[in-house]
PDB file of N, CA and C in Angstrom:
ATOM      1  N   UNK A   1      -5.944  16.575  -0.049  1.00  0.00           N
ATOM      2  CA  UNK A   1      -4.770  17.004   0.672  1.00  0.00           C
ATOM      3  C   UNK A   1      -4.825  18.500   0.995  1.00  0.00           C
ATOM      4  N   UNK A   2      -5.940  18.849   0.780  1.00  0.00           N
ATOM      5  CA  UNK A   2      -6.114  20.410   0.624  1.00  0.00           C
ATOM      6  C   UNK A   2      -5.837  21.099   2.506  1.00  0.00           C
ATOM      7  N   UNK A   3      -6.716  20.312   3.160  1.00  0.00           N
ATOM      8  CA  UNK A   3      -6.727  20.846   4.616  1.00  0.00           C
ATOM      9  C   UNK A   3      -5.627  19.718   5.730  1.00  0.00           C
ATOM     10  N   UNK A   4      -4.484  19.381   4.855  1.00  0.00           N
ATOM     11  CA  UNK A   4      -3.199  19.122   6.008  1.00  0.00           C
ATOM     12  C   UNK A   4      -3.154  19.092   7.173  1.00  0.00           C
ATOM     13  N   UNK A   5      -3.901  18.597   8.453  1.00  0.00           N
ATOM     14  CA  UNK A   5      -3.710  19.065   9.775  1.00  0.00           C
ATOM     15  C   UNK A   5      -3.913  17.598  10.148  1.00  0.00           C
ATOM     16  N   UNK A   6      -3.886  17.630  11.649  1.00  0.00           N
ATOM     17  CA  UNK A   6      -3.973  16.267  12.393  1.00  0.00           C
ATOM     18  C   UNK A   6      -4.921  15.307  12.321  1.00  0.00           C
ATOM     19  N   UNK A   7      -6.480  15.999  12.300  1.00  0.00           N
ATOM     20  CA  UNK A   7      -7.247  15.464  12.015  1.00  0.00           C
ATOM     21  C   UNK A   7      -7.422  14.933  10.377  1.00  0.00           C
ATOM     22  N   UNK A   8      -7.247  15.564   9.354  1.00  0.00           N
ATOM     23  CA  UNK A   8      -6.782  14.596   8.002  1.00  0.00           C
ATOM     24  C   UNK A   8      -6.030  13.835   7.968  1.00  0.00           C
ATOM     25  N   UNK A   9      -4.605  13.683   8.537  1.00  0.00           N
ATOM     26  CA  UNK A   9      -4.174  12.560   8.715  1.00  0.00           C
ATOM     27  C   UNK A   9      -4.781  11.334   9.007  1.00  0.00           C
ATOM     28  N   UNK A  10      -5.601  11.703  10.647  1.00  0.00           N
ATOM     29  CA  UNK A  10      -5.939  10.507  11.604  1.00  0.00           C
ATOM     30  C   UNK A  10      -7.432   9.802  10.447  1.00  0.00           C
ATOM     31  N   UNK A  11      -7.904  11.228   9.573  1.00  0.00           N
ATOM     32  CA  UNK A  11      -8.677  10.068   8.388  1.00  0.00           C
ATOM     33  C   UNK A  11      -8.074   9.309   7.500  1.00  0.00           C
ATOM     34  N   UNK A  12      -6.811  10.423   7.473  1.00  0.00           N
ATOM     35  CA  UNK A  12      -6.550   9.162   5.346  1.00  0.00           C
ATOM     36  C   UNK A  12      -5.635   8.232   6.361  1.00  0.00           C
ATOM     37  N   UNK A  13      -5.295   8.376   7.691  1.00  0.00           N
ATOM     38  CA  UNK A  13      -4.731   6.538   8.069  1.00  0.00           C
ATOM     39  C   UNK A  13      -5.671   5.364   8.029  1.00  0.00           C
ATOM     40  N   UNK A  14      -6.728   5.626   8.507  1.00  0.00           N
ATOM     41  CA  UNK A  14      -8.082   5.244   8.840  1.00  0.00           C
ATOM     42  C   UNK A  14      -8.287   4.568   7.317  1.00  0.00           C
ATOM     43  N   UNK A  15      -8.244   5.635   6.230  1.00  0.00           N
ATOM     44  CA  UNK A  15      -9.179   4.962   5.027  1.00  0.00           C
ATOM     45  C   UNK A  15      -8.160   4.251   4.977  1.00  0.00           C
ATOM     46  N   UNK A  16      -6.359   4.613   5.030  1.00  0.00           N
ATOM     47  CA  UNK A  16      -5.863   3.540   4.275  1.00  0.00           C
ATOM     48  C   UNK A  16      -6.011   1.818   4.549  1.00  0.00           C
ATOM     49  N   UNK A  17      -5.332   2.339   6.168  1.00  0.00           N
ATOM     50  CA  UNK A  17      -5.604   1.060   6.058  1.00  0.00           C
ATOM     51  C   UNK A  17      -7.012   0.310   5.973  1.00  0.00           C
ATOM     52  N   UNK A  18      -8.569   0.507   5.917  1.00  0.00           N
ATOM     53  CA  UNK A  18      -9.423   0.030   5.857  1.00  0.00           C
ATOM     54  C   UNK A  18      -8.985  -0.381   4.180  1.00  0.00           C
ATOM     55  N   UNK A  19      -8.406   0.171   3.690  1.00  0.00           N
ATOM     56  CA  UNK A  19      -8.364  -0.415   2.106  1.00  0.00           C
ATOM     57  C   UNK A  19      -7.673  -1.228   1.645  1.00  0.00           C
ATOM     58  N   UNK A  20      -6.395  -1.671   2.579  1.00  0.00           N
ATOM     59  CA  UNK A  20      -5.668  -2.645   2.223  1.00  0.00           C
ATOM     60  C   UNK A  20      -6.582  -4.074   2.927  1.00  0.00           C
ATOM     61  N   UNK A  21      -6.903  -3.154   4.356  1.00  0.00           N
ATOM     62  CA  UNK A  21      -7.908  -4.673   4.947  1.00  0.00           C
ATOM     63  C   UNK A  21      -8.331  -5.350   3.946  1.00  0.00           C
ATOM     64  N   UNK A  22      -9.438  -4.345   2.938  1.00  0.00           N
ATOM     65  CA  UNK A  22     -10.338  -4.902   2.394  1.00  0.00           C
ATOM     66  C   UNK A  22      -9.338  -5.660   0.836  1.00  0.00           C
ATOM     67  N   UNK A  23      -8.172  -5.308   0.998  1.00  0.00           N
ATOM     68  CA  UNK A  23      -7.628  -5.821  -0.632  1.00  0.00           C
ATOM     69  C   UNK A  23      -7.501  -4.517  -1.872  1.00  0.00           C
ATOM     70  N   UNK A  24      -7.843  -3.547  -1.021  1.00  0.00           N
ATOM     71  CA  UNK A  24      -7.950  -2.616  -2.057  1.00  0.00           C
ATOM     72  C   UNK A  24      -6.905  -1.719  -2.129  1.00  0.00           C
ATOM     73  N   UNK A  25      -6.214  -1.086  -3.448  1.00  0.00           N
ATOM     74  CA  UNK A  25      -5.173  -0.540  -3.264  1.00  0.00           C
ATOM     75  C   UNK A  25      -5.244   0.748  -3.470  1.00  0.00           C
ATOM     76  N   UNK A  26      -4.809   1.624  -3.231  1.00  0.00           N
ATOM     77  CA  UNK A  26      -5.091   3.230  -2.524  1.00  0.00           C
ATOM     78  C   UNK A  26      -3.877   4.210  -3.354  1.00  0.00           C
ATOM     79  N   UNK A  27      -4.840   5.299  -3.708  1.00  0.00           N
ATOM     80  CA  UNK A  27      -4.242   6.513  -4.504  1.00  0.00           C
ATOM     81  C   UNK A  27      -4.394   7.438  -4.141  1.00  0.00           C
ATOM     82  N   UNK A  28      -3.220   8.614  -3.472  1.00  0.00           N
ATOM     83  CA  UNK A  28      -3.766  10.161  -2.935  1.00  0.00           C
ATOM     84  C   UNK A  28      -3.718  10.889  -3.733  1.00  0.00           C
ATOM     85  N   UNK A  29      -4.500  11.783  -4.654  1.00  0.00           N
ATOM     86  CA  UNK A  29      -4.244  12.960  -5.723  1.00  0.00           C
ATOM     87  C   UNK A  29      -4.167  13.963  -4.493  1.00  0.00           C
ATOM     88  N   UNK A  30      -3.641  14.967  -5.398  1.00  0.00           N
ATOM     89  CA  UNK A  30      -3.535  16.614  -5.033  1.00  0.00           C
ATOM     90  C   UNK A  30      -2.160  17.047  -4.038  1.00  0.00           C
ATOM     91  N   UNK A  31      -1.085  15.722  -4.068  1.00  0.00           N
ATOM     92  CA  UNK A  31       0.381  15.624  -3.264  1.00  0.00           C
ATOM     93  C   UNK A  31       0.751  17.074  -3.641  1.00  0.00           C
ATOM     94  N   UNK A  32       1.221  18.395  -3.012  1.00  0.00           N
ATOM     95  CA  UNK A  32       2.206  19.162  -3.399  1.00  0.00           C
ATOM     96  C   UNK A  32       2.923  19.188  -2.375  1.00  0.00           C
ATOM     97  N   UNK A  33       3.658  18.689  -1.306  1.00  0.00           N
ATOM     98  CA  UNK A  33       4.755  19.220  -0.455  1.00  0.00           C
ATOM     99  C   UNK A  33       5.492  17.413  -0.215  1.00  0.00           C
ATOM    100  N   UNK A  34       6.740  17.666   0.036  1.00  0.00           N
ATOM    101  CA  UNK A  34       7.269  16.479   0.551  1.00  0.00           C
ATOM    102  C   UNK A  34       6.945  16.164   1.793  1.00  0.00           C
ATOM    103  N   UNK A  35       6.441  16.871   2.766  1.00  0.00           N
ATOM    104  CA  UNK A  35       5.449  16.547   3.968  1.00  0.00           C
ATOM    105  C   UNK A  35       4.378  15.733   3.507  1.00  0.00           C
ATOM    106  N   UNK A  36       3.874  15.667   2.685  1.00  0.00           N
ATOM    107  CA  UNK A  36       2.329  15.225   2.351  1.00  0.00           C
ATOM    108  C   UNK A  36       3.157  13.969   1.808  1.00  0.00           C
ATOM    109  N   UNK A  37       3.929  13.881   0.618  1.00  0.00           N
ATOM    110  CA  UNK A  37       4.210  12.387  -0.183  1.00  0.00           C
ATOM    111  C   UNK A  37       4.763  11.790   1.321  1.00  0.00           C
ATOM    112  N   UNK A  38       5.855  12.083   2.353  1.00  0.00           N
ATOM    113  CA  UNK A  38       6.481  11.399   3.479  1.00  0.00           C
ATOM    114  C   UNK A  38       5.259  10.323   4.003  1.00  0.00           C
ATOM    115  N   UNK A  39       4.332  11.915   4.654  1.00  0.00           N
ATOM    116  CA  UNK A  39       2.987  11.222   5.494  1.00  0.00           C
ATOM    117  C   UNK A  39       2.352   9.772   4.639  1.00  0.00           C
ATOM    118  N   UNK A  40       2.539  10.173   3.224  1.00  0.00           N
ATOM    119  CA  UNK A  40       1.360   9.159   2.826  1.00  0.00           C
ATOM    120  C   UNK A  40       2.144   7.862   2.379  1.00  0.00           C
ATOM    121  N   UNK A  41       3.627   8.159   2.109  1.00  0.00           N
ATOM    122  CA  UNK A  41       4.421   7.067   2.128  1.00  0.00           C
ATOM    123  C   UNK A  41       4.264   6.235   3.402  1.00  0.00           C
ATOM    124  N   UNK A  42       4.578   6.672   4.402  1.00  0.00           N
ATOM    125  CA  UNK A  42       4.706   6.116   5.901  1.00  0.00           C
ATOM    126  C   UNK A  42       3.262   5.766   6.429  1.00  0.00           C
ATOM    127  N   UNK A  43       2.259   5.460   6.183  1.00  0.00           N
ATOM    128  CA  UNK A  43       0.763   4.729   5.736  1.00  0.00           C
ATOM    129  C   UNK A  43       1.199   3.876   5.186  1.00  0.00           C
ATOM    130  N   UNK A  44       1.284   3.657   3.747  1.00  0.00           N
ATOM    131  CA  UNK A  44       1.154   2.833   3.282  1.00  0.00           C
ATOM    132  C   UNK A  44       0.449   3.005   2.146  1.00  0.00           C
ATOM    133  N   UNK A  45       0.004   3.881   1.787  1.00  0.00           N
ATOM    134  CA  UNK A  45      -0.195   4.453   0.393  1.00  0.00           C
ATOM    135  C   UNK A  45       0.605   4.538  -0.451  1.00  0.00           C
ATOM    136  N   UNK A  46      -0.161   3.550  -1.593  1.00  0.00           N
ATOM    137  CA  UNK A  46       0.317   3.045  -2.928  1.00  0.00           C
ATOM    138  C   UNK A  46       0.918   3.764  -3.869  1.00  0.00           C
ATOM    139  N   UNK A  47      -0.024   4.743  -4.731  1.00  0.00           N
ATOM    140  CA  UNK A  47       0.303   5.625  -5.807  1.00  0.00           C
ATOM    141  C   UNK A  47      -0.224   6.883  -5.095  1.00  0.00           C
ATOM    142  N   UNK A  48       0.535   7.484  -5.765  1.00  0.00           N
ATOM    143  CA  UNK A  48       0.604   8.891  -5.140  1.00  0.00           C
ATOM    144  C   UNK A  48       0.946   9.923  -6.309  1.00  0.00           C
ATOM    145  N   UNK A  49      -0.069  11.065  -6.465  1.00  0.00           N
ATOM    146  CA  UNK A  49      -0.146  12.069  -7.528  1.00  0.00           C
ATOM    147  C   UNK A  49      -0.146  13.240  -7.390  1.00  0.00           C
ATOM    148  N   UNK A  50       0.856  14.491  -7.739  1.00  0.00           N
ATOM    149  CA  UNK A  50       0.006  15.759  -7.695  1.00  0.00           C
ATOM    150  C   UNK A  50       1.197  16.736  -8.241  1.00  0.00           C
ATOM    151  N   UNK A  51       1.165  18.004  -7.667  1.00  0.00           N
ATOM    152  CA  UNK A  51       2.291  19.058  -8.290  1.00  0.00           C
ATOM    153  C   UNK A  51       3.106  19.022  -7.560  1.00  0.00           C
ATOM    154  N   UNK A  52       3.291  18.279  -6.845  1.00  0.00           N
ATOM    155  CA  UNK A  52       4.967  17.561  -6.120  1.00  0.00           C
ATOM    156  C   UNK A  52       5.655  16.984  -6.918  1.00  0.00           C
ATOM    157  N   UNK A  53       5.103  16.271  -8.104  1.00  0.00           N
ATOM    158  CA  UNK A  53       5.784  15.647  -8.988  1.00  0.00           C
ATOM    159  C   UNK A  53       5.970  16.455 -10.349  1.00  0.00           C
ATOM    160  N   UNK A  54       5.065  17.168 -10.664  1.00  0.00           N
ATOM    161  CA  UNK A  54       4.829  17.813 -11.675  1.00  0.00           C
ATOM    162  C   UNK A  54       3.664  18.458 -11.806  1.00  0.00           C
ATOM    163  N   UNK A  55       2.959  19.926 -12.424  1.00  0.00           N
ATOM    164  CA  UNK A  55       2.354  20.887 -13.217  1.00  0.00           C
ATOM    165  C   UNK A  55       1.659  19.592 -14.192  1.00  0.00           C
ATOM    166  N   UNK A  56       0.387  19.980 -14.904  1.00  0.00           N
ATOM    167  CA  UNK A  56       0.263  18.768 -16.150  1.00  0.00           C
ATOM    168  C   UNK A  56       0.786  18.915 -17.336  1.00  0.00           C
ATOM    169  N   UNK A  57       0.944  18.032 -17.800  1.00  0.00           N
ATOM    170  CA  UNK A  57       2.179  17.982 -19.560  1.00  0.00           C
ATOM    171  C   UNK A  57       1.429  17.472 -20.844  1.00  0.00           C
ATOM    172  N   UNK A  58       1.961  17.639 -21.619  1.00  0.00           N
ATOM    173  CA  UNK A  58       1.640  17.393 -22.606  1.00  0.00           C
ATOM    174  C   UNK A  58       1.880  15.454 -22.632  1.00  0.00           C
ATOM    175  N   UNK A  59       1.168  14.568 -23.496  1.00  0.00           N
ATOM    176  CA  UNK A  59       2.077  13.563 -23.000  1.00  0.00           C
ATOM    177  C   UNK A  59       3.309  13.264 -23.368  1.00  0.00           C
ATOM    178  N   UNK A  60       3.854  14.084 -24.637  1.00  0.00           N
ATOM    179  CA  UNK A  60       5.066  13.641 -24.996  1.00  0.00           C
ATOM    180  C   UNK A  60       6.221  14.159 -23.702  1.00  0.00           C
ATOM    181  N   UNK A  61       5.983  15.216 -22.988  1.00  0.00           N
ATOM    182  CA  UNK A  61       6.651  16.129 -22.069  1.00  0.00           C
ATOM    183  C   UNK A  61       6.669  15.155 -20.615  1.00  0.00           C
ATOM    184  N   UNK A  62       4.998  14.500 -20.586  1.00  0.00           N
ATOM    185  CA  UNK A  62       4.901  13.235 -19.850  1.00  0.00           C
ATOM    186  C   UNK A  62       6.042  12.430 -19.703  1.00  0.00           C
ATOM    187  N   UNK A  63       5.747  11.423 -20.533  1.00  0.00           N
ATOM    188  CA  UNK A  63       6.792  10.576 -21.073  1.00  0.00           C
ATOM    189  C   UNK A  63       8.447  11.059 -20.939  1.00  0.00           C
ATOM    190  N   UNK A  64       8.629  11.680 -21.057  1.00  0.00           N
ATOM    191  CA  UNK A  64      10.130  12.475 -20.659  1.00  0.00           C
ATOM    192  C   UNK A  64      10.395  12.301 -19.710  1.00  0.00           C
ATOM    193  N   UNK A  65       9.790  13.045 -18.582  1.00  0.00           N
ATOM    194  CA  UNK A  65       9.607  13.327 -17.643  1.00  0.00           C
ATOM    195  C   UNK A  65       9.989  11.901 -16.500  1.00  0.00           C
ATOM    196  N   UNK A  66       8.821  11.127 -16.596  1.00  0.00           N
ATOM    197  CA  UNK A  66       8.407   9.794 -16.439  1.00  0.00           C
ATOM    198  C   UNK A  66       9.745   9.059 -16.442  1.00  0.00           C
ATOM    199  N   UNK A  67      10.107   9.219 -17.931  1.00  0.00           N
ATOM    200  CA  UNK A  67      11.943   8.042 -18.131  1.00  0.00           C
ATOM    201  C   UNK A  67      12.866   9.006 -17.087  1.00  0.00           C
ATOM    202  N   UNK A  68      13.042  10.442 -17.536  1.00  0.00           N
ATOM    203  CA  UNK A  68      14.354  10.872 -16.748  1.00  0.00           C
ATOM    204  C   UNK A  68      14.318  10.863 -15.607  1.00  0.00           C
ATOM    205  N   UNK A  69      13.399  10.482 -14.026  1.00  0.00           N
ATOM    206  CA  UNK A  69      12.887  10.676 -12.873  1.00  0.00           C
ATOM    207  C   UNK A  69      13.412   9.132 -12.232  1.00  0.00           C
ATOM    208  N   UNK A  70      12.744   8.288 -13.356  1.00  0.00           N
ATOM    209  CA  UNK A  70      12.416   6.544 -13.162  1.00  0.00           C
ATOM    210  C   UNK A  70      11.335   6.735 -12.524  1.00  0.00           C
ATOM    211  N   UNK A  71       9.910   7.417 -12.493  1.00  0.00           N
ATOM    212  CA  UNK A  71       8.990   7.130 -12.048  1.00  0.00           C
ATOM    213  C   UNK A  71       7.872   6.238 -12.286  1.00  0.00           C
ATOM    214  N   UNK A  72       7.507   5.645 -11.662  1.00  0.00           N
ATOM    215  CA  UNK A  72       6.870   4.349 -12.060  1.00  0.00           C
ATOM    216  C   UNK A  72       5.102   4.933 -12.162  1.00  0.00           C
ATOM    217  N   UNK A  73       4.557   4.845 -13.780  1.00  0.00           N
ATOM    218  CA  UNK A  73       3.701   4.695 -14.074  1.00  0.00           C
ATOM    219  C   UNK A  73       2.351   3.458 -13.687  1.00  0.00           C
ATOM    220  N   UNK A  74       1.410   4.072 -13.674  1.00  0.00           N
ATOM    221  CA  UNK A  74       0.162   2.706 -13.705  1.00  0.00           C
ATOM    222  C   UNK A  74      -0.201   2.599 -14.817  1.00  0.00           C
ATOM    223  N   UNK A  75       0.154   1.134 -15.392  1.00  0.00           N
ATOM    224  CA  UNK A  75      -0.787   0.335 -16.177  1.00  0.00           C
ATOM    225  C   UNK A  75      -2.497   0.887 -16.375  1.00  0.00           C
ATOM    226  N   UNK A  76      -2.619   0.894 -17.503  1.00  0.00           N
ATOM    227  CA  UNK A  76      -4.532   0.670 -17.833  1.00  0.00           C
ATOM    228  C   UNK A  76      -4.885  -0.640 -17.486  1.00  0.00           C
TER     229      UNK A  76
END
């Protein structure tokens, strides 16, 4: 998500959907602006990670975090 412009978009639409084609389900790391989570919501991108949501935590600070938000974790 580092270089934001038109042409990154017109790729991560491209990969996404080639990944649902294929059955596969799709994760963007490095989200920091609500421009970036919108864009990748409105794709179709699955899980979505970065310092838009949070700095990294400890996991107990995790876990906090996680319940008071209702953000939905992935399973191992």
């Amino acid at each position: 998500m580092k270089d934001f412009d038109e042409a990154s978009k017109k790729i991560l639409t491209a990969c996404v959907k080639m990944a649902k084609d294929l059955g596969i389900h799709t994760l963007a790391e490095g989200v920091e602006t609500k421009q970036q989570l919108d864009f990748l919501q409105s794709i179709g991108c699955e899980w979505i990670q970065g310092f838009y949501y949070s700095n990294p935590l400890p996991t107990g600070e995790f876990a906090k975090l996680v319940a008071e938000k209702g953000i939905e974790i992935e399973n191992w």
